[in-house]
C-alpha atoms as a PDB file:
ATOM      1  CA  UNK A   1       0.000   0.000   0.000  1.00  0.00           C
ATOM      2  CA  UNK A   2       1.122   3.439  -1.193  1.00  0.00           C
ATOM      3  CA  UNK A   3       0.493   5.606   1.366  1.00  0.00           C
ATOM      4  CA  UNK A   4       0.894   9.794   0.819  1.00  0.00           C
ATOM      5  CA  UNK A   5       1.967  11.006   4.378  1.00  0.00           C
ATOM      6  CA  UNK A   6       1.738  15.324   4.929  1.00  0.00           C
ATOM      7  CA  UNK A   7       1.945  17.463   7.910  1.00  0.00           C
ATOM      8  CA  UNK A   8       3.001  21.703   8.870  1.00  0.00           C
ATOM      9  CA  UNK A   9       3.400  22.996   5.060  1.00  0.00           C
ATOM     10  CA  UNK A  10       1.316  22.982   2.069  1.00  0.00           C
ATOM     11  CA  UNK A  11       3.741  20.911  -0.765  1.00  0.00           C
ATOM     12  CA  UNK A  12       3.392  23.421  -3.987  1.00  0.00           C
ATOM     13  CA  UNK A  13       3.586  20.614  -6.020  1.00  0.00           C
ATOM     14  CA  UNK A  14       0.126  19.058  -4.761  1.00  0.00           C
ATOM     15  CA  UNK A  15      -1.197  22.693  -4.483  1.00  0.00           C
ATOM     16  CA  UNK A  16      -0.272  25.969  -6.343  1.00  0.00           C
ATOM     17  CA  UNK A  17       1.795  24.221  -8.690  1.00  0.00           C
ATOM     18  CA  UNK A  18      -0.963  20.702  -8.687  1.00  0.00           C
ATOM     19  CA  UNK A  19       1.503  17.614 -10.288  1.00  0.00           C
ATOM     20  CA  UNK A  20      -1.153  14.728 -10.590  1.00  0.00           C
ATOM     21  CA  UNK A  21       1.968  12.890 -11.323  1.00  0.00           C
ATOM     22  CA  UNK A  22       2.464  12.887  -7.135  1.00  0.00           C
ATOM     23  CA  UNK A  23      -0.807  11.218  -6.794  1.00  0.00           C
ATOM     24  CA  UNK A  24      -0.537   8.103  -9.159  1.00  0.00           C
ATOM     25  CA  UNK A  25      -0.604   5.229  -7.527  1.00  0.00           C
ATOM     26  CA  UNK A  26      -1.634   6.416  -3.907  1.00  0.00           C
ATOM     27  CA  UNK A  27      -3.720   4.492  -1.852  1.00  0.00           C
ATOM     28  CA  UNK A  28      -4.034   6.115   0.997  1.00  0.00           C
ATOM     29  CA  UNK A  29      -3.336  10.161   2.471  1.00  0.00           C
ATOM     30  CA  UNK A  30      -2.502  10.722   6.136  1.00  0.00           C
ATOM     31  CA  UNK A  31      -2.346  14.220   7.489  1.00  0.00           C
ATOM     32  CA  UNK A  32      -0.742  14.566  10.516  1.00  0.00           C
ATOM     33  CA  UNK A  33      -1.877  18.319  11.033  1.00  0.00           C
ATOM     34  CA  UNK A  34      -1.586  22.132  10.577  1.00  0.00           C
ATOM     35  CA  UNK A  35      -2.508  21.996   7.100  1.00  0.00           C
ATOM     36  CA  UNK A  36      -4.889  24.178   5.662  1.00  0.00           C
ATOM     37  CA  UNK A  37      -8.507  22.478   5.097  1.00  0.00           C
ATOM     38  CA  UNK A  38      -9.165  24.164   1.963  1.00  0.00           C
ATOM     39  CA  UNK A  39      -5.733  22.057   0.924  1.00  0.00           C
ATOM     40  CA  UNK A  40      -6.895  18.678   1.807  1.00  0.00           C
ATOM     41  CA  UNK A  41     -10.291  19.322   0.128  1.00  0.00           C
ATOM     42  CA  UNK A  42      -8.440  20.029  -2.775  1.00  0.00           C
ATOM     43  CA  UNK A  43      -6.557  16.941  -2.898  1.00  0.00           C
ATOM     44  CA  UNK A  44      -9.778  15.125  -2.634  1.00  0.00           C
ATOM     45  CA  UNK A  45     -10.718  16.115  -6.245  1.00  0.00           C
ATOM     46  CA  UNK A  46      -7.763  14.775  -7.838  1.00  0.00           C
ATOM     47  CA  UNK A  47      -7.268  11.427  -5.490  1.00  0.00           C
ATOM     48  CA  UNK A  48      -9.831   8.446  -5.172  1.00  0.00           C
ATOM     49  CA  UNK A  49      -7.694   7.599  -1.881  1.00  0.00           C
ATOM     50  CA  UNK A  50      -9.581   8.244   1.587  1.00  0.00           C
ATOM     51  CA  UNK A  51      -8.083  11.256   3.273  1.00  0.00           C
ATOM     52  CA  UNK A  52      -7.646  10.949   6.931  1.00  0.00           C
ATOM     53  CA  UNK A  53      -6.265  13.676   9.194  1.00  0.00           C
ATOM     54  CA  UNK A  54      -5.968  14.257  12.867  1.00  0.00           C
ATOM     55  CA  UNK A  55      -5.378  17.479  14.746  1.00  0.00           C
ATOM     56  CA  UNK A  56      -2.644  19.983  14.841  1.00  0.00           C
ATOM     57  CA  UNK A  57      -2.427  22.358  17.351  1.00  0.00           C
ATOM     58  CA  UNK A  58      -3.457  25.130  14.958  1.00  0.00           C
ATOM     59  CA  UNK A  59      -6.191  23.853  13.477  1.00  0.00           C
ATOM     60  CA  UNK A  60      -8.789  24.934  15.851  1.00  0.00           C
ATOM     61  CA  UNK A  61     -10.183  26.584  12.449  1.00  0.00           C
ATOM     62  CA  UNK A  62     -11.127  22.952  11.641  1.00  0.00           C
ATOM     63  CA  UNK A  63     -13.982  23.548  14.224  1.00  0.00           C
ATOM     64  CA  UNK A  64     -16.202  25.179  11.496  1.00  0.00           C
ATOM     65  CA  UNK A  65     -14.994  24.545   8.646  1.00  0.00           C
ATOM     66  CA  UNK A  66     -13.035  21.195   8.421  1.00  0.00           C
ATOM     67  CA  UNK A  67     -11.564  19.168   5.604  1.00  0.00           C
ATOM     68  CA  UNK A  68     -14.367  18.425   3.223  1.00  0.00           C
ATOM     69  CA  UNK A  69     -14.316  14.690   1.880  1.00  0.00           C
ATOM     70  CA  UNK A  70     -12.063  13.740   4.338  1.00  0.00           C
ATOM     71  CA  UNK A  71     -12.011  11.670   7.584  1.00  0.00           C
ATOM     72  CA  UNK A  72     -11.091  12.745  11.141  1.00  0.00           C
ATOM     73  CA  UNK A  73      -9.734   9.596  13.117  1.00  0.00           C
ATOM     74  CA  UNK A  74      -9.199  11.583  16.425  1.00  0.00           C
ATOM     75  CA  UNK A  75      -9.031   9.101  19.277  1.00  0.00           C
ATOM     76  CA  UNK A  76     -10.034   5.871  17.350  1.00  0.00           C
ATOM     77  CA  UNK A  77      -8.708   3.288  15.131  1.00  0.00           C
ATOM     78  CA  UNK A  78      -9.526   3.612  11.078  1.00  0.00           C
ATOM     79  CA  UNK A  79      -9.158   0.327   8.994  1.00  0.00           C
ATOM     80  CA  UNK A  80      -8.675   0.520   5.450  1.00  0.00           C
ATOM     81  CA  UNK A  81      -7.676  -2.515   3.547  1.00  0.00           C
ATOM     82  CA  UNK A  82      -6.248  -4.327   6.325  1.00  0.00           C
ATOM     83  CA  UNK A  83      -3.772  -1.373   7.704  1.00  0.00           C
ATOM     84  CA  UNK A  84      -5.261  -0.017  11.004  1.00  0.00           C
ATOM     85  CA  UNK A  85      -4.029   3.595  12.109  1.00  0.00           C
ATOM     86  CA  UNK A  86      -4.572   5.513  15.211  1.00  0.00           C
ATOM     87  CA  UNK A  87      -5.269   8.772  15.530  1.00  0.00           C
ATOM     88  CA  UNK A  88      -4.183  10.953  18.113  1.00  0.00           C
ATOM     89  CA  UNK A  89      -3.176  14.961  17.428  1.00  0.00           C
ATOM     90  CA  UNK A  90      -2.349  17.656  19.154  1.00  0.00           C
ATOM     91  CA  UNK A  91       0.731  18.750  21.240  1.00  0.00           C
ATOM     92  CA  UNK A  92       1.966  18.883  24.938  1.00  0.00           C
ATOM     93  CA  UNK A  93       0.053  21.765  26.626  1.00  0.00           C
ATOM     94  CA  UNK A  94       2.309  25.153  26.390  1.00  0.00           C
ATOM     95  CA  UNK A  95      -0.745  27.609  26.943  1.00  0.00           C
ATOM     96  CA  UNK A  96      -4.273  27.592  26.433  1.00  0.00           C
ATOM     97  CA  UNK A  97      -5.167  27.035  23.078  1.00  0.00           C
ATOM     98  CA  UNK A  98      -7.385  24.120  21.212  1.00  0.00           C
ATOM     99  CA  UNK A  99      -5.622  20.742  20.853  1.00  0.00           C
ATOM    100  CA  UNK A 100      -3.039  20.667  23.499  1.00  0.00           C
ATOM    101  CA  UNK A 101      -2.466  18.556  26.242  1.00  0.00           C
ATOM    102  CA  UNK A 102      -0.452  17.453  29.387  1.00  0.00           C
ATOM    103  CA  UNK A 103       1.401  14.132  29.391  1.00  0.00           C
ATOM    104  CA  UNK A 104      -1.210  12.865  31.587  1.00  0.00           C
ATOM    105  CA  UNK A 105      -4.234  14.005  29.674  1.00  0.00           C
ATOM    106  CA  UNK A 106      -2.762  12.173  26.422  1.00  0.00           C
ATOM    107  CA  UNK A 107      -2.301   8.945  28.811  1.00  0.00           C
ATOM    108  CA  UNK A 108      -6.319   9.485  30.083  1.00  0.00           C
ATOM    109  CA  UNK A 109      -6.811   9.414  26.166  1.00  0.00           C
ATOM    110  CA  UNK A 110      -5.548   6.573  25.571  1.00  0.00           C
ATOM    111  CA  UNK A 111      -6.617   4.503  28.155  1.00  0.00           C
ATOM    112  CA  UNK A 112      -9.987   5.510  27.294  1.00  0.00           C
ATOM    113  CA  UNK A 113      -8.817   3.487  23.877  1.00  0.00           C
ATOM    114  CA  UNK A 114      -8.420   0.295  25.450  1.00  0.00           C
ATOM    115  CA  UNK A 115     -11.334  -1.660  24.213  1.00  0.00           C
ATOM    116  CA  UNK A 116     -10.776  -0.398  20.591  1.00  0.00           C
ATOM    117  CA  UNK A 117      -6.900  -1.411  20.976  1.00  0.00           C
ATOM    118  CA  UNK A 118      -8.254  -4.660  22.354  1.00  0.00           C
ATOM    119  CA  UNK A 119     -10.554  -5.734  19.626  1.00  0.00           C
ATOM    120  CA  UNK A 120      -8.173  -4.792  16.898  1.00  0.00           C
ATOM    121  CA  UNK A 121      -5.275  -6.254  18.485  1.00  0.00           C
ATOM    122  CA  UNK A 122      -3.472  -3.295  18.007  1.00  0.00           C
ATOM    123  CA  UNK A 123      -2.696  -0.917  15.369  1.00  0.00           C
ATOM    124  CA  UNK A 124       0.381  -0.500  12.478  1.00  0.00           C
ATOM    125  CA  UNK A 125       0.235   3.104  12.244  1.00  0.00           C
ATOM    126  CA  UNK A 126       0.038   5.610  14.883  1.00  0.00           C
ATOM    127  CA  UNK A 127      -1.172   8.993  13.018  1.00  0.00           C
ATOM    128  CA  UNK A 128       0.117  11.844  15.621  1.00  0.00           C
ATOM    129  CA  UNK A 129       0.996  15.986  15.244  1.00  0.00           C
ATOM    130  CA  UNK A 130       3.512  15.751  17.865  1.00  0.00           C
ATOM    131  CA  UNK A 131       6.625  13.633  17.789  1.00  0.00           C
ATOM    132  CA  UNK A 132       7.600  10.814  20.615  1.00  0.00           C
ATOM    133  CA  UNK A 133       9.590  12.142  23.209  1.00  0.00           C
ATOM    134  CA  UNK A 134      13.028  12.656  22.718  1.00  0.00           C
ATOM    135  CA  UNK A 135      12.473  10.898  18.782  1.00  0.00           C
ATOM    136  CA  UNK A 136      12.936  14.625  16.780  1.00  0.00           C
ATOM    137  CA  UNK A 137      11.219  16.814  19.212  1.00  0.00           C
ATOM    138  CA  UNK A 138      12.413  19.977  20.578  1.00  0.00           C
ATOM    139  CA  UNK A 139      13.733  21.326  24.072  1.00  0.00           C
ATOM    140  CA  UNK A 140      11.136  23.835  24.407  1.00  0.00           C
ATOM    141  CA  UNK A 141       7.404  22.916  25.866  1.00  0.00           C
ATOM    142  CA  UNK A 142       5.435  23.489  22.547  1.00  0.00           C
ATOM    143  CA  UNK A 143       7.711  20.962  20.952  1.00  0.00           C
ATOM    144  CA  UNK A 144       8.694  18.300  23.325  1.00  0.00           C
ATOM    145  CA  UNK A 145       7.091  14.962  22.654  1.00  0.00           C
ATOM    146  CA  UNK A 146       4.954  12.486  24.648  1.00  0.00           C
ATOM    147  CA  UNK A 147       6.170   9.690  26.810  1.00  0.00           C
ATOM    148  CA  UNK A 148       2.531   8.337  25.985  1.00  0.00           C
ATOM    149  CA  UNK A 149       3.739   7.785  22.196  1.00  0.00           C
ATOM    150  CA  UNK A 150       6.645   5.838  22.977  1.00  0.00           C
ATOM    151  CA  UNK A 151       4.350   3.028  25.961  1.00  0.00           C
ATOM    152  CA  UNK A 152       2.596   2.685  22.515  1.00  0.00           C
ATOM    153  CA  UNK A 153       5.366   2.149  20.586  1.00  0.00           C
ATOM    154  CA  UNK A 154       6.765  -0.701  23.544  1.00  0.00           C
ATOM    155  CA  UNK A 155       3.432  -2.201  23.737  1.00  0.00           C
ATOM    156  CA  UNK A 156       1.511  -2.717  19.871  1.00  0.00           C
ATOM    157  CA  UNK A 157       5.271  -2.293  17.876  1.00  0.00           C
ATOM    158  CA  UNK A 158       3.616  -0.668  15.181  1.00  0.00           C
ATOM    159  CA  UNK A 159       5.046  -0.407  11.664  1.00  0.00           C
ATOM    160  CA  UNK A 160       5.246   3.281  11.619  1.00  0.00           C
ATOM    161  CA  UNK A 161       4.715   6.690  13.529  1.00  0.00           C
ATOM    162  CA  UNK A 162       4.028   9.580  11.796  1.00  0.00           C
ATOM    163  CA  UNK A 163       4.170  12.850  13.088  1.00  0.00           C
ATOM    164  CA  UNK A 164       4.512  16.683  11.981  1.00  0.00           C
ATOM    165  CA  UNK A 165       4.660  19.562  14.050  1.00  0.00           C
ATOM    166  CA  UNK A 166       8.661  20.028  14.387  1.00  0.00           C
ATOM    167  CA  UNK A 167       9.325  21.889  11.132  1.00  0.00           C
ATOM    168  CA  UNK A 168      12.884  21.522   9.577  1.00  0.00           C
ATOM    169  CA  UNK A 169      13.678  24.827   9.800  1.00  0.00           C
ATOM    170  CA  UNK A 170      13.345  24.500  12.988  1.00  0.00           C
ATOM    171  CA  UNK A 171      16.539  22.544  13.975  1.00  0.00           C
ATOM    172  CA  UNK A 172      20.030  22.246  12.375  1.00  0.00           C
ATOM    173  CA  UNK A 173      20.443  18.781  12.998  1.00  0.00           C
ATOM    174  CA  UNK A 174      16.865  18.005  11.652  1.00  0.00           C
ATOM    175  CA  UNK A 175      16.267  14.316  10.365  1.00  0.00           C
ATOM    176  CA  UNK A 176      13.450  13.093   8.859  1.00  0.00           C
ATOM    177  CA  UNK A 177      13.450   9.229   9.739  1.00  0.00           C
ATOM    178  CA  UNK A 178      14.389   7.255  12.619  1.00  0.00           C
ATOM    179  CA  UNK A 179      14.057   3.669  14.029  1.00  0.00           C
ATOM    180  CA  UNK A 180      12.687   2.657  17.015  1.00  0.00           C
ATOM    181  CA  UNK A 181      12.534  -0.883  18.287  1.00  0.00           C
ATOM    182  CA  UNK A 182      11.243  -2.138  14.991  1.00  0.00           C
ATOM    183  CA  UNK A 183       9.254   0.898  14.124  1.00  0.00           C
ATOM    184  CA  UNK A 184       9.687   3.411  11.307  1.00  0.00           C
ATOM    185  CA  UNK A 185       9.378   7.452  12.939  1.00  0.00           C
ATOM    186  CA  UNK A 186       8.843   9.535  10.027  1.00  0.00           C
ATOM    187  CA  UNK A 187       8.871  13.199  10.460  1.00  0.00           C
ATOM    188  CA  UNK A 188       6.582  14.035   7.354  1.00  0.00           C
ATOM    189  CA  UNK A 189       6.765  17.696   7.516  1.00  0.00           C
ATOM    190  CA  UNK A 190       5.947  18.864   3.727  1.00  0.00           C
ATOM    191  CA  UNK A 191       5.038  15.742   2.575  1.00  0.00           C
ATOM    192  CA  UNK A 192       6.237  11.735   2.039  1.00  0.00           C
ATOM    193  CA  UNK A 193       5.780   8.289   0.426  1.00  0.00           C
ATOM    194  CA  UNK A 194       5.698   5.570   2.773  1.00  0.00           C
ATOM    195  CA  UNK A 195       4.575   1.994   1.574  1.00  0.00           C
ATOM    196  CA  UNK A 196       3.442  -0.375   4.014  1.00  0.00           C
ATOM    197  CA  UNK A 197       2.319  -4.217   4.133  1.00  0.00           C
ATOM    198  CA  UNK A 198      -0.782  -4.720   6.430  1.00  0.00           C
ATOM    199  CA  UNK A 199       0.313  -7.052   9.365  1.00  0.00           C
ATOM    200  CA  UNK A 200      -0.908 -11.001   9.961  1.00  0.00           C
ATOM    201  CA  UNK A 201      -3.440 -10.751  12.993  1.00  0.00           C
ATOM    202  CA  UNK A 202      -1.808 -12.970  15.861  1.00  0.00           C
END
């Protein structure tokens, strides 16, 4: 499965500068927040692939006028052909706007999860704005990633996480894909191809 992963920036060549080229051959598009909704709407006239997005922390604008023709999958479990991805946005809580939270509120969200978890035995991608901690966040609060993320990570060892929200001009030593105990990280800031295999249930 050709998956289209996007997060933070608007890519000019899926929007002013539209290369339908880019799109051949996706199955799937994964926004990981911050984008504008007028952009994934777009995409949906040019893609037959389900669009599914979670949260960003600046996309309390979503409120009234979200994505049209695509899916939120905020705080459940989406399957499409066999791949099952989790959805959990936002970022750790740095003041008081829409779509942040403390390390223990993102916990309380997830254990409110667990019969979903249990009945799909899992998931292979978790869809999240904010990176795992210390897995290409940022020192500062607004950037630093949840602990929750990586329990996740030690407990379902999904195929991939991807996250947005730590732009690449943001850090000099900025990398875009990691490993984690059998997991791809992918920073998809801007946008990037991923292909995946759904996973044998146990």
């Amino acid at each position: 499965m050709r998956i289209l992963l996007l997060a933070d920036q608007a890519e000019p060549m899926l929007w002013e500068h539209l290369d339908k080229r880019k799109l051949e051959g996706v199955d799937l598009v994964l926004s990981c927040g911050d984008l504008p909704a007028s952009y994934l709407s777009f995409l949906t006239c040019f893609t037959p692939a389900p669009i599914l997005y979670i949260h960003g922390n600046h996309d309390g604008r979503y409120e009234k006028t979200p994505p049209e023709g695509c899916t939120c999958i905020e705080d459940t479990i989406y399957v499409h052909e066999g791949v099952r991805i989790l959805g959990l946005g936002g970022c750790m809580r740095y003041n008081h706007g829409m779509h942040q939270y403390t390390e223990k509120q993102m916990l309380q969200r997830v254990r409110k999860l667990w019969f979903k978890l249990w009945r799909h035995k899992g998931f292979d991608i978790l869809l999240t704005h904010a990176p795992a901690y210390q897995l290409g966040d940022d020192k500062d609060l607004a950037h630093r990633g949840f602990q929750t993320f990586l329990y996740l990570m030690d407990k379902y060892h999904p195929t991939l996480l991807a996250h947005g929200h730590v732009h690449q001009s943001y850090r000099h030593d900025f990398k875009r894909v990691r490993e984690y105990k059998g997991t791809t990280v992918i920073n998809c800031c801007g946008s990037y191809f991923f292909e995946i295999e759904p996973k044998k249930k146990k």
